[in-house]
C-alpha atoms as a PDB file:
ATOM      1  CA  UNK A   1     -28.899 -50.134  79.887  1.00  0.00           C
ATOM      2  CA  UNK A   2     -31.256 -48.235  78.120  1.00  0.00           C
ATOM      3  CA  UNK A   3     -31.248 -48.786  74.109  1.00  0.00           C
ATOM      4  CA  UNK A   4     -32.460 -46.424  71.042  1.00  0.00           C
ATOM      5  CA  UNK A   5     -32.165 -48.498  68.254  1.00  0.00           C
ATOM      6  CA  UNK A   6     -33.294 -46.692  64.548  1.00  0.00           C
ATOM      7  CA  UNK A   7     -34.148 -49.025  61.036  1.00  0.00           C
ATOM      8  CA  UNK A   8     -35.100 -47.425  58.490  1.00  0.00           C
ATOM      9  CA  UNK A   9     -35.643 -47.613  54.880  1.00  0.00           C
ATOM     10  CA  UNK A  10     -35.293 -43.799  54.308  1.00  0.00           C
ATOM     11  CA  UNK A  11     -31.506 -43.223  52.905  1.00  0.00           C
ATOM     12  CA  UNK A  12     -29.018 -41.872  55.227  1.00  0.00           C
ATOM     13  CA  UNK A  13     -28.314 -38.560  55.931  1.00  0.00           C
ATOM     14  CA  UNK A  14     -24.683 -36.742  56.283  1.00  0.00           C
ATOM     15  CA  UNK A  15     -22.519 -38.348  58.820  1.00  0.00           C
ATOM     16  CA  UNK A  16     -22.566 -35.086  60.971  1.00  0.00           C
ATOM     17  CA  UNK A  17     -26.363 -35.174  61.107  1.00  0.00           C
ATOM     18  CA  UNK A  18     -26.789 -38.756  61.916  1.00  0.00           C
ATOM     19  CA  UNK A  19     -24.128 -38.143  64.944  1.00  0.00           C
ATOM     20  CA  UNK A  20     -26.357 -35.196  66.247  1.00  0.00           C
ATOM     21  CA  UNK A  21     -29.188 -37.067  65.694  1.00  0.00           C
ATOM     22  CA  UNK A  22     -27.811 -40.226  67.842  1.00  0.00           C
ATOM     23  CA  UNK A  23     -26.666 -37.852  70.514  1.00  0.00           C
ATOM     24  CA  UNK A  24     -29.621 -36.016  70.691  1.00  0.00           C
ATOM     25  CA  UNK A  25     -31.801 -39.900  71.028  1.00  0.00           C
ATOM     26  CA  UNK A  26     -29.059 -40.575  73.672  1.00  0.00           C
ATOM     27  CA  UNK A  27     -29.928 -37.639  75.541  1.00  0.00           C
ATOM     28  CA  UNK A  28     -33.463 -37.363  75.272  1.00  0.00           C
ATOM     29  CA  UNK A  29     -34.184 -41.438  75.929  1.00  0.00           C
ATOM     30  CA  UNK A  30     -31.773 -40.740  79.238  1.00  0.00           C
ATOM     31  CA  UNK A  31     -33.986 -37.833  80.241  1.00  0.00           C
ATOM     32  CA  UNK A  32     -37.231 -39.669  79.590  1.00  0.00           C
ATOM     33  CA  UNK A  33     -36.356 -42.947  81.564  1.00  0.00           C
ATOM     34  CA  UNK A  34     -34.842 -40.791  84.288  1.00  0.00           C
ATOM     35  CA  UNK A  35     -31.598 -42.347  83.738  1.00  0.00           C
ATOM     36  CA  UNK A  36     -27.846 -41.487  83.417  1.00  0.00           C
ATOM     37  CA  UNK A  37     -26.687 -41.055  79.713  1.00  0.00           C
ATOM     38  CA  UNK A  38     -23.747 -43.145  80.604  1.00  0.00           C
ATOM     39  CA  UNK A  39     -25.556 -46.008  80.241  1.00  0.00           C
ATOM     40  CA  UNK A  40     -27.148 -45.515  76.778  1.00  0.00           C
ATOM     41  CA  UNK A  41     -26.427 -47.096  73.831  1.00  0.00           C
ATOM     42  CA  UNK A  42     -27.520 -45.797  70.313  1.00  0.00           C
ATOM     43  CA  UNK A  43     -27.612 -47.286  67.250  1.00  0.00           C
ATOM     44  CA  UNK A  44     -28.860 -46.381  63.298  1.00  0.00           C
ATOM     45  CA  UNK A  45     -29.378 -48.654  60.383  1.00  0.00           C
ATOM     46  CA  UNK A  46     -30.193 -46.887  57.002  1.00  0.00           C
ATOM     47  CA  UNK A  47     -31.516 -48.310  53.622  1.00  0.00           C
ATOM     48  CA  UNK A  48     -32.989 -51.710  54.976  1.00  0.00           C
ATOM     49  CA  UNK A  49     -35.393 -53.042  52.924  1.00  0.00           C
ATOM     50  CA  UNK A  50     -38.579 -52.457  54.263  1.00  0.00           C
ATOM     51  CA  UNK A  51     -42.680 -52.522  53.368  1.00  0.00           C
ATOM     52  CA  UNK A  52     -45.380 -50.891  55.559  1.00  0.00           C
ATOM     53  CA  UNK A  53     -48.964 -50.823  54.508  1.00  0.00           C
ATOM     54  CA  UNK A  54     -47.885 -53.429  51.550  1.00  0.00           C
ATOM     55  CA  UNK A  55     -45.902 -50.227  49.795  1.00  0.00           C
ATOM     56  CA  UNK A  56     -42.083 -49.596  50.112  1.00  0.00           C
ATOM     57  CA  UNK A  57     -42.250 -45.419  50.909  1.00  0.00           C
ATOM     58  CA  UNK A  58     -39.971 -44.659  53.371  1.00  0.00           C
ATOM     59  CA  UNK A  59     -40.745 -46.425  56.607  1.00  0.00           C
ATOM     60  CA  UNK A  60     -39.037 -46.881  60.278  1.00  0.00           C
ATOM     61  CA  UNK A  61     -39.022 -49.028  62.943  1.00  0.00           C
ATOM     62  CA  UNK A  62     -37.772 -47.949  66.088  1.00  0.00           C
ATOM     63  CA  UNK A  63     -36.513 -50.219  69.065  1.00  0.00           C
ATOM     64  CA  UNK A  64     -36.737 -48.726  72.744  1.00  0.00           C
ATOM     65  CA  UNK A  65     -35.203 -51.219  75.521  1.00  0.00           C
ATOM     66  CA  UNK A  66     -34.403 -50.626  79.352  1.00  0.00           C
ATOM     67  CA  UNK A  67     -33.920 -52.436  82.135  1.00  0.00           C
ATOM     68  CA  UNK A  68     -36.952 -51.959  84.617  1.00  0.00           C
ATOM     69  CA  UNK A  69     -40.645 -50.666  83.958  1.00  0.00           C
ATOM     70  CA  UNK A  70     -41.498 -47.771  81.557  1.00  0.00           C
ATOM     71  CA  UNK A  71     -44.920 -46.083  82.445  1.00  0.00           C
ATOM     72  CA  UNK A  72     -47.637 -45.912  79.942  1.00  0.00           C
ATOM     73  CA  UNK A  73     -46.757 -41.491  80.112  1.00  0.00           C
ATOM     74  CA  UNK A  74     -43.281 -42.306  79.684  1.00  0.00           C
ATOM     75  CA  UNK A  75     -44.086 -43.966  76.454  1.00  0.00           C
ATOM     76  CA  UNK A  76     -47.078 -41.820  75.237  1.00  0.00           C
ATOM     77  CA  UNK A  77     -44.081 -39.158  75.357  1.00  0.00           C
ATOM     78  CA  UNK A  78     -41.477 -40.974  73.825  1.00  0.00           C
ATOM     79  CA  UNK A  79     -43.438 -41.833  71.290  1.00  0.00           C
ATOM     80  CA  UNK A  80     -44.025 -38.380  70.351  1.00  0.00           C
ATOM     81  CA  UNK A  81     -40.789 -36.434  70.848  1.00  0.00           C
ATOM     82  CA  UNK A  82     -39.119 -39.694  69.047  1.00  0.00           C
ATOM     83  CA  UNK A  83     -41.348 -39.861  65.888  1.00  0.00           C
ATOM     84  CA  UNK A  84     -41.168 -36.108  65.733  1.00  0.00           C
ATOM     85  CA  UNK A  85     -37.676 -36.128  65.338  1.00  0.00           C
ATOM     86  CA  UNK A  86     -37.006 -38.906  63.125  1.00  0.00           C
ATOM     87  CA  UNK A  87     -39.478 -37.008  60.855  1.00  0.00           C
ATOM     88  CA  UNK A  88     -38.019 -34.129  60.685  1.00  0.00           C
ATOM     89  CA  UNK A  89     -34.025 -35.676  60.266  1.00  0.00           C
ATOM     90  CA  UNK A  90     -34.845 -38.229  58.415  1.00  0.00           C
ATOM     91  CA  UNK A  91     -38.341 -37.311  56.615  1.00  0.00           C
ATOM     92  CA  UNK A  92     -40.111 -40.157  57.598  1.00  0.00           C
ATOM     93  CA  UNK A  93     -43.596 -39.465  57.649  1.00  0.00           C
ATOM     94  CA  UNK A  94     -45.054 -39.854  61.576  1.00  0.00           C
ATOM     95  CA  UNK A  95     -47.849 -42.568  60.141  1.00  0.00           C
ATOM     96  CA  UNK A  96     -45.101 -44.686  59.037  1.00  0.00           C
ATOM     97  CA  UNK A  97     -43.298 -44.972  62.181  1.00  0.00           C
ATOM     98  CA  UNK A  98     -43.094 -48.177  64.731  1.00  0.00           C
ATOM     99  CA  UNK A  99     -41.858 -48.038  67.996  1.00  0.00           C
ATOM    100  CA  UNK A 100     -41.230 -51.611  70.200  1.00  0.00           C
ATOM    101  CA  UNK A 101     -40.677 -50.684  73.589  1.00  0.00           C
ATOM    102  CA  UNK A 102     -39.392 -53.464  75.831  1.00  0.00           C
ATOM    103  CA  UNK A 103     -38.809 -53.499  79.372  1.00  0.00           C
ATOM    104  CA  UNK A 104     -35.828 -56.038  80.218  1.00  0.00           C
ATOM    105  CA  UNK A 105     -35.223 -57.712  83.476  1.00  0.00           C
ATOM    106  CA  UNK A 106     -32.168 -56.862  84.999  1.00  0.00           C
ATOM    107  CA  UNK A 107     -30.430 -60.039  85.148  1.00  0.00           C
ATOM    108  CA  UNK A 108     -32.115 -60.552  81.028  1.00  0.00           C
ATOM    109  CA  UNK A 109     -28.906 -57.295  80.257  1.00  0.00           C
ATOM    110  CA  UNK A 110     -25.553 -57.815  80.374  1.00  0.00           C
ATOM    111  CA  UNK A 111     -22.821 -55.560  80.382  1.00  0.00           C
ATOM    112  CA  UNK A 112     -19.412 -54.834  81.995  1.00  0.00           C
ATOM    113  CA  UNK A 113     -18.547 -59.096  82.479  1.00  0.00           C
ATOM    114  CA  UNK A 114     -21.936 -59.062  84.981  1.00  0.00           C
ATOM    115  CA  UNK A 115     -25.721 -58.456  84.609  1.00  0.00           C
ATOM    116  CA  UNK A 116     -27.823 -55.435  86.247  1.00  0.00           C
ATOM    117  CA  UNK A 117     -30.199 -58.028  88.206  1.00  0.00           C
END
């Protein structure tokens, strides 16, 4: 249930490092949330064209979903360990980083033929 979801304009790295980046988002976002890492989904999308501060240096925008309520800590923290690491993977400066989170209602997330609600 819980999503990670990475745009960026920044070009993408290696496929080895964006698969240990994804699995390191997968576990971290599972750890924060409190949930099991089964149920995360990651995803990355390089080299979209993007503008921030009406320039086009590199830029991301980071999408955080998950069925339930995330606590204003929760996302004070996940905004830091997240922007920290896409700056130092992707070189992204910290300043130039979004991040939506969203809390979904359970029956609002499908998956498996049913909903969680």
């Amino acid at each position: 249930m819980p999503l990670i979801k990475v745009q960026t304009s920044a070009s993408a790295p290696q496929k080895a490092e964006i698969e240990s980046m994804l699995l390191s988002l997968s576990t971290k976002l599972a750890k924060h949330l409190g949930k099991p890492e089964s149920y995360v989904m990651t995803a990355f999308e390089p080299v979209i064209p993007m503008t921030f501060a009406g320039n086009t240096d590199p830029v991301c925008y980071i999408e955080i979903k998950s069925v339930g309520s995330m606590k204003p800590d929760q996302t004070k923290a996940m905004s830091e360990d997240f922007c920290q690491q896409i700056n130092q993977t992707l070189g992204v400066p910290k300043n130039r980083i979004y991040i939506e989170f969203t809390d979904a209602k359970g029956a609002m997330w499908g998956w498996n033929g049913t909903t969680f609600g």
